[in-house]
Structure formats: structure tokens, C-alpha cells
C-alpha atoms as a PDB file:
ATOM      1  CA  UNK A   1      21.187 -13.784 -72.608  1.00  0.00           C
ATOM      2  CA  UNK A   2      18.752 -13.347 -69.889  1.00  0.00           C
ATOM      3  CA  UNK A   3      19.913 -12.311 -66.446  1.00  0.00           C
ATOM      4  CA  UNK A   4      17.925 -12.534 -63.275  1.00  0.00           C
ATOM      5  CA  UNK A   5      18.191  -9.941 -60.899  1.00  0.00           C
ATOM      6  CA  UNK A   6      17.662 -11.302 -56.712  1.00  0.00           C
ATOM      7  CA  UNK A   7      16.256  -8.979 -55.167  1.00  0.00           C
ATOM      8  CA  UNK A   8      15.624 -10.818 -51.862  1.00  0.00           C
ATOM      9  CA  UNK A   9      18.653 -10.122 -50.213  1.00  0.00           C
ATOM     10  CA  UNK A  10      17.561  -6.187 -50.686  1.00  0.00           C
ATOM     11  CA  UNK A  11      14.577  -6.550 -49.238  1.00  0.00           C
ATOM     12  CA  UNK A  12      15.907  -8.523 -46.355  1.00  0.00           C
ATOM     13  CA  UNK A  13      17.870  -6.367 -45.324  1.00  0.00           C
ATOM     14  CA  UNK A  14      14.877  -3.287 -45.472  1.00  0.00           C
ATOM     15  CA  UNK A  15      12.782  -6.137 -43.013  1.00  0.00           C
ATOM     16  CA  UNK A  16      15.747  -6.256 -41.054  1.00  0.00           C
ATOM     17  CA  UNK A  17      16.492  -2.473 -40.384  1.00  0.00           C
ATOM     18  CA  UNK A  18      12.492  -1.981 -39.885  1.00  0.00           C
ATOM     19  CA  UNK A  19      12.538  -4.251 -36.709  1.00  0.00           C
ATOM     20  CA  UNK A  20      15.808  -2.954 -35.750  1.00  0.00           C
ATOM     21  CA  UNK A  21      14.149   0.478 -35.911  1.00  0.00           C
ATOM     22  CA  UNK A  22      10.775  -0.805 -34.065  1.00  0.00           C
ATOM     23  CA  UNK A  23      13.154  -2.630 -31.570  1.00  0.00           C
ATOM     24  CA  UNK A  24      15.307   0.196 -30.617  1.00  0.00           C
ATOM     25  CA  UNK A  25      11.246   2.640 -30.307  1.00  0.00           C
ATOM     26  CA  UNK A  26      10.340  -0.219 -28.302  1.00  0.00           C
ATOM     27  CA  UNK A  27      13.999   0.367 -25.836  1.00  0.00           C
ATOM     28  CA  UNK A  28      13.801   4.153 -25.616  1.00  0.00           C
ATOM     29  CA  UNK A  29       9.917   4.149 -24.235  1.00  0.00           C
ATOM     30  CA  UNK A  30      10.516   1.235 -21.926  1.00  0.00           C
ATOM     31  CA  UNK A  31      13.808   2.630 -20.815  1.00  0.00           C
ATOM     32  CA  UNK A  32      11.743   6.153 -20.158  1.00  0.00           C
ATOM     33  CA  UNK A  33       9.165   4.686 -18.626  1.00  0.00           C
ATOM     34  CA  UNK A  34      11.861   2.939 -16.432  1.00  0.00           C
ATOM     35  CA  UNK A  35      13.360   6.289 -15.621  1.00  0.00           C
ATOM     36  CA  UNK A  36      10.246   7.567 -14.824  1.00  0.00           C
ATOM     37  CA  UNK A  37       8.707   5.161 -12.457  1.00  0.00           C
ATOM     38  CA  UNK A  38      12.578   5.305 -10.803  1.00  0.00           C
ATOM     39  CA  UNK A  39      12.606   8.935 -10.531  1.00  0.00           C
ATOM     40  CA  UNK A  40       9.250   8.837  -8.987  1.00  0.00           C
ATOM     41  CA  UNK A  41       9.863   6.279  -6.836  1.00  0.00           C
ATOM     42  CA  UNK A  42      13.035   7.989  -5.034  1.00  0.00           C
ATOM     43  CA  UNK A  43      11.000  11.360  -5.603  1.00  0.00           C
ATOM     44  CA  UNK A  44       7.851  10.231  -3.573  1.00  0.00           C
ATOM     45  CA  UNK A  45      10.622   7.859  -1.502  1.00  0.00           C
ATOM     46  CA  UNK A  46       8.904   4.743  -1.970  1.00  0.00           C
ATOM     47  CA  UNK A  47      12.114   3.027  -0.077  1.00  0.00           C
ATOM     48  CA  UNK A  48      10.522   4.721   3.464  1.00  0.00           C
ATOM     49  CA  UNK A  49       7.399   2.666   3.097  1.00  0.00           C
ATOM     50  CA  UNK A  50       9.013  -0.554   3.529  1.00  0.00           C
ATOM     51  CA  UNK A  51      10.277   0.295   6.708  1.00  0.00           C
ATOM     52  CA  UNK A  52       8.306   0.258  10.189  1.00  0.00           C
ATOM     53  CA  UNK A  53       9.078   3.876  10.670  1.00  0.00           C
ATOM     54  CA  UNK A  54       5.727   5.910  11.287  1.00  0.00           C
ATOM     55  CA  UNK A  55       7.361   9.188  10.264  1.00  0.00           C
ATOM     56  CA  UNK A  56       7.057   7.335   6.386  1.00  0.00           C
ATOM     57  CA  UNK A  57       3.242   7.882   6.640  1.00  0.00           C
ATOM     58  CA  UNK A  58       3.741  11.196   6.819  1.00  0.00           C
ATOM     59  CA  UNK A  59       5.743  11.550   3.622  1.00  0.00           C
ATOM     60  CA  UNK A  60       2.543  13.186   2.400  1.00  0.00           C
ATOM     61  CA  UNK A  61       1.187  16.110   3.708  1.00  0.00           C
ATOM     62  CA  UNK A  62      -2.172  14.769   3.639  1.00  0.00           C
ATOM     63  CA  UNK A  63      -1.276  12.055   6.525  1.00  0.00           C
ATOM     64  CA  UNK A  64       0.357  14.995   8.709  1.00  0.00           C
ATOM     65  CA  UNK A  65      -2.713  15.251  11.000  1.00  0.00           C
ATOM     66  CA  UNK A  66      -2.886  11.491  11.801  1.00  0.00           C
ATOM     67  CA  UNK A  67       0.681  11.541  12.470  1.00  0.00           C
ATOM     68  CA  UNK A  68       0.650  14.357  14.537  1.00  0.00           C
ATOM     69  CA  UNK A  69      -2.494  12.701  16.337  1.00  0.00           C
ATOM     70  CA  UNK A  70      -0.563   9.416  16.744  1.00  0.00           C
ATOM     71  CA  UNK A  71       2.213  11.200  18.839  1.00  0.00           C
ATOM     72  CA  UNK A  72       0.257  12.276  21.081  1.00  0.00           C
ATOM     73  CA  UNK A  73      -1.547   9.150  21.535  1.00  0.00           C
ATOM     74  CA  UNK A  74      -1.208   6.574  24.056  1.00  0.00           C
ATOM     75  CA  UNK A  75      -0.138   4.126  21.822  1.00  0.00           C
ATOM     76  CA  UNK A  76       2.805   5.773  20.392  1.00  0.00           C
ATOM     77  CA  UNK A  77       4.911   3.987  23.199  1.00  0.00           C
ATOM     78  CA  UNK A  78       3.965   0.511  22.143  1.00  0.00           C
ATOM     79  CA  UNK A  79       2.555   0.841  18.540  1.00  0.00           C
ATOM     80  CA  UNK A  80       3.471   1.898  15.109  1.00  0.00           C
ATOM     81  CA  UNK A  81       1.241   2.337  12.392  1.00  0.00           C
ATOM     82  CA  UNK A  82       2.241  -1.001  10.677  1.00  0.00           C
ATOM     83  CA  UNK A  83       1.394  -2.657  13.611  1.00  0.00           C
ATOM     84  CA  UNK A  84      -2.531  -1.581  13.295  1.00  0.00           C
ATOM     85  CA  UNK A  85      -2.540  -0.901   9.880  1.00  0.00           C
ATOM     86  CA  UNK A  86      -1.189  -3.570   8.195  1.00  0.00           C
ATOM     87  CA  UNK A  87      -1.488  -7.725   8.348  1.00  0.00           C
ATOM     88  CA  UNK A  88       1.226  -8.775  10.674  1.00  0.00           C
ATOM     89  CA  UNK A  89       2.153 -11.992   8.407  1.00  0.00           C
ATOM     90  CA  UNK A  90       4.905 -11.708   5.763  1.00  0.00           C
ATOM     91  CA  UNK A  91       3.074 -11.794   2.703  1.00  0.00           C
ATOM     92  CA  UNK A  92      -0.403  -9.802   3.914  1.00  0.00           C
ATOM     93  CA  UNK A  93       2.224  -7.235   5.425  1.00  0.00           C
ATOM     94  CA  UNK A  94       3.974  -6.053   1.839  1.00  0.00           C
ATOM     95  CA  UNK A  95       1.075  -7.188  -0.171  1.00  0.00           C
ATOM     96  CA  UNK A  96      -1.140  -4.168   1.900  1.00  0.00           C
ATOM     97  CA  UNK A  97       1.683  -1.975   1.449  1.00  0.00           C
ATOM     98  CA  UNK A  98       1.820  -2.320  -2.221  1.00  0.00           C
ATOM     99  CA  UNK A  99      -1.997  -1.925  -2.317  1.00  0.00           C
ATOM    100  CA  UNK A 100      -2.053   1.541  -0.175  1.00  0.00           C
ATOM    101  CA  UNK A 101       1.269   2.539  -2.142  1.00  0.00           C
ATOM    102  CA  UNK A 102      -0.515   2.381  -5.431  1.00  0.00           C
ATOM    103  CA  UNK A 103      -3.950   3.839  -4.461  1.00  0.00           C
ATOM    104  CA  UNK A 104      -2.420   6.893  -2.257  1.00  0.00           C
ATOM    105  CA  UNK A 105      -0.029   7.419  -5.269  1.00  0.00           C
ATOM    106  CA  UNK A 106      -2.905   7.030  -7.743  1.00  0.00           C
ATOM    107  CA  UNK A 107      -5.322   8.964  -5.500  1.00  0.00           C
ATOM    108  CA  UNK A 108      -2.781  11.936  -4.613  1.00  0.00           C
ATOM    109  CA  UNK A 109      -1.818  11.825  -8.526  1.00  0.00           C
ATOM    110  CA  UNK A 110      -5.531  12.314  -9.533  1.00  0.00           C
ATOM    111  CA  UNK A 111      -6.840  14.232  -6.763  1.00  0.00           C
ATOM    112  CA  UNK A 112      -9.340  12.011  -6.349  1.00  0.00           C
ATOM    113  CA  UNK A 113      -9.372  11.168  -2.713  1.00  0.00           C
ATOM    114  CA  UNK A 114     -12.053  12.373   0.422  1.00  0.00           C
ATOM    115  CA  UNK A 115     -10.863  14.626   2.869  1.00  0.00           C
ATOM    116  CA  UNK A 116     -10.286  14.342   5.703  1.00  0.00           C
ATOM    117  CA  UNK A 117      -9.058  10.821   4.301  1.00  0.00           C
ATOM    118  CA  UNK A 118     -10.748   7.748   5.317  1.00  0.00           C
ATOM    119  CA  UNK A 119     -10.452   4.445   6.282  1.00  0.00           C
ATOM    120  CA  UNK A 120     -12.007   1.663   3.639  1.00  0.00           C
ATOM    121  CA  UNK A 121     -13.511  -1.274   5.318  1.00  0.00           C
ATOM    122  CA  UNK A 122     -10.918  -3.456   4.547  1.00  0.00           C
ATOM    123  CA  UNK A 123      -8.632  -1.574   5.856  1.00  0.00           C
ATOM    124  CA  UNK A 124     -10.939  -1.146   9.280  1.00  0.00           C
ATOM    125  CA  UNK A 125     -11.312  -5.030   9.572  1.00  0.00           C
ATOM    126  CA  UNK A 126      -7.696  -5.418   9.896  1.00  0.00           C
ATOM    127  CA  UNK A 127      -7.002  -2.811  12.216  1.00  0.00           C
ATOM    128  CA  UNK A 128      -9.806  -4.309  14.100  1.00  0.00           C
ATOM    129  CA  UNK A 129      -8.283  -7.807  13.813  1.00  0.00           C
ATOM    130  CA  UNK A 130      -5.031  -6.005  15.311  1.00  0.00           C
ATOM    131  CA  UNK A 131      -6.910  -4.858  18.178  1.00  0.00           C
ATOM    132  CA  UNK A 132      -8.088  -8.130  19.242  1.00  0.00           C
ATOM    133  CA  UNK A 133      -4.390  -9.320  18.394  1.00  0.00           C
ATOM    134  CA  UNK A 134      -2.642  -7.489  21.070  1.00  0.00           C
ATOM    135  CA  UNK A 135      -5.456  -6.904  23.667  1.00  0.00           C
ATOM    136  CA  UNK A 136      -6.484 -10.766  23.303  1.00  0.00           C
ATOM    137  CA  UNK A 137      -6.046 -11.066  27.329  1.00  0.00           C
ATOM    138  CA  UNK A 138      -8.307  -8.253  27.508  1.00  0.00           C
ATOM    139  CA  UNK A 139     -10.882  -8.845  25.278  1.00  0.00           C
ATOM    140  CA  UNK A 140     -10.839 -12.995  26.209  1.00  0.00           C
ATOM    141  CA  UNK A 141     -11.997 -11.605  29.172  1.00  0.00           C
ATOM    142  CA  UNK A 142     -14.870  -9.741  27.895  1.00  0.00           C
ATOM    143  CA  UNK A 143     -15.962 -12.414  25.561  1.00  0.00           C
ATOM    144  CA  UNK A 144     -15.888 -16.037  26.192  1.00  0.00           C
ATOM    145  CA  UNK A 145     -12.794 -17.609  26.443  1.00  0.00           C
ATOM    146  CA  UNK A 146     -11.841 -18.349  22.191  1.00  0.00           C
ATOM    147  CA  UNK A 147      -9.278 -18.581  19.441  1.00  0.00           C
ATOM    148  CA  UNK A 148      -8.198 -15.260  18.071  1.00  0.00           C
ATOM    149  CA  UNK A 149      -9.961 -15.864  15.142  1.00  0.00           C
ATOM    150  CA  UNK A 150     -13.303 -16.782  16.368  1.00  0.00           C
ATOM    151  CA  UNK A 151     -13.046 -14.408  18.774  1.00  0.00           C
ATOM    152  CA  UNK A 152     -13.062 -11.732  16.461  1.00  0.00           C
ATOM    153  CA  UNK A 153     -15.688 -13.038  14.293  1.00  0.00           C
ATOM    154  CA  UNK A 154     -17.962 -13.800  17.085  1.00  0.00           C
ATOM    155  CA  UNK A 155     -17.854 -10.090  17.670  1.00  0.00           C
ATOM    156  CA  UNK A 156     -18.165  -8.854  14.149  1.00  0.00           C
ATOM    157  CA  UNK A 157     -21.199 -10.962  14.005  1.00  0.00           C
ATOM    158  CA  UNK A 158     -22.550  -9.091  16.806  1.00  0.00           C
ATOM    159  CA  UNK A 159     -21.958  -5.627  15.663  1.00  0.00           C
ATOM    160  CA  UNK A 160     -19.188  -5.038  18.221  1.00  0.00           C
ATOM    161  CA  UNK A 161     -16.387  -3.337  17.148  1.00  0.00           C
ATOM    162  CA  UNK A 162     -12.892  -2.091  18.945  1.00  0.00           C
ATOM    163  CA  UNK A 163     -13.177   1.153  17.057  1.00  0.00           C
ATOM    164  CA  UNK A 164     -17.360   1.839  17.672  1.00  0.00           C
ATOM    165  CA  UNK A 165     -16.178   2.796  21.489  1.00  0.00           C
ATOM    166  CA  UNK A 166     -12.460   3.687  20.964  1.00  0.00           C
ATOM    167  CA  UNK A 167     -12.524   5.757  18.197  1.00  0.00           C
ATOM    168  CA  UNK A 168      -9.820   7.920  18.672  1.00  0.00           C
ATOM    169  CA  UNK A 169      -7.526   5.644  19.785  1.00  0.00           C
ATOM    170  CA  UNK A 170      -4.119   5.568  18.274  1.00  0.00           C
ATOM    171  CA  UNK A 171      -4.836   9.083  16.318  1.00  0.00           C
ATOM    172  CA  UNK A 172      -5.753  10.948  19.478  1.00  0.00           C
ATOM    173  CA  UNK A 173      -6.265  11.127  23.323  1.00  0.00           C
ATOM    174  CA  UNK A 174      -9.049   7.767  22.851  1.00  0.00           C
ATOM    175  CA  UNK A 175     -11.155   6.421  25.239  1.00  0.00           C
END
């Protein structure tokens, strides 16, 4: 009598327990690195920096100065550092603040950034562009008479710039 012996259903259930195993590595490191982009985030308080509140920017210690600067400013009245710093529509708004979120956090995390920290020139063109934005009576008067937009690149073209001449404006006493 010959008797066969299946031992597929054995080795089934080995495949089985092996992905169960790799599934449940694969849970615990995504649920830790979960936790600890989640403890970071309320750590660092990543909430503040969707809000329009300047005291945010000074969650680090590195930003204290310009902070500091910016209350004694002449713009602290009228201004908050979203309203230079950032695009004013929807999506350029949160999209910069995601940017600067993840290079300050990388930067800081590294120790990797220039002190006294710097503007990139991005980062200078919209400021710039914000400028022109809210002085646009003033500077239409300077320039000839334009839309916003070719305004300002009329006088990037040139050279000009709001903060060649007014450099310490909104971090400072300014010109």
C-alpha cells in the first residue's frame, strides 16, 4: 500500500505566518515612525506655524533676534511676518510654510545652517513682491503707472530693489 503524504498545507501555513511576521515588522516601524514624527511635531509645535501669529517664528531661539527686531519696528502695527514672508495666495501661503518648516527643522536638526541666518533669494523675491503689494500707491508713483506684476518686474530688471535702500525695515528702526 503506498500512502502519499501532502505536505502543502504545512508549508502554507509556514508562508503564511512568515508574512504575518513581516507584516506585523512592517506595523511596529511605521507605527514608531508615526509616533515619532507626532511627538516631534507637538515637541517643536508645528501646530503654531500654521497660524499668523509672529510669536511662532520665534519658537526657535535662533529667530529670537528678528523677532525682537520686528517689535520694535515700524511695521509691527500693520504687518506680521506672514504677511512679508510668505505668498499671500492659498496654496503659495502653506506650500512656503511647509518648505521653511522642513528646511529650519532639517537645518536646526543638522546644524547646518549660517549664522546670523539668512534670507535665500527666493525667499527675498517674495518679500520683495510683498513690498510692492502693499506700498503699490507708493511705488506706482515712483515708477510708471503698471500692473503689480509688471511693476515689480520692471524694477527687478533694473536692479532696484525695496530691500537695497530699506534694509532694516520690518527687523529694525529702517529707513
Amino acid at each position: 500500500m503506498d500512502m502519499k503524504v501532502d505536505y502543502s498545507a504545512g508549508m502554507n501555513v509556514r508562508r503564511a505566518s512568515r508574512w504575518a511576521v513581516a507584516l506585523g515588522v512592517l506595523c511596529v516601524l511605521i507605527g514608531a515612525l508615526a509616533g515619532l514624527g507626532a511627538y516631534t511635531f507637538v515637541y517643536a509645535e508645528g501646530g503654531s506655524y500654521v497660524s499668523n501669529d509672529p510669536a511662532a517664528c520665534a519658537n526657535c531661539h535662533i529667530m529670537n533676534e528678528q523677532y525682537d527686531a520686528w517689535q520694535k519696528s515700524r511695521h509691527h502695527a500693520t504687518a506680521t511676518c506672514n504677511d512679508c514672508h510668505v505668498p499671500q495666495d492659498l496654496l503659495g501661503r502653506y506650500a512656503a510654510k511647509a518648505i521653511h518648516g522642513w528646511n529650519h527643522s532639517r537645518a536646526f536638526t543638522m546644524q547646518d545652517f549660517h549664522e546670523p541666518i539668512r534670507i535665500t533669494p527666493g525667499d527675498l523675491k517674495v518679500v520683495e513682491q510683498n513690498c510692492v503689494r502693499c506700498h503699490q500707491e507708493t511705488v506706482s508713483q515712483l515708477y510708471n503707472p503698471q500692473p503689480l506684476h509688471a511693476l515689480y518686474a520692471g524694477a527687478a530688471d533694473q536692479g532696484m530693489s525695496c530691500t537695497k535702500c530699506h534694509v532694516g525695515v520690518g527687523h529694525g528702526p529702517g529707513r
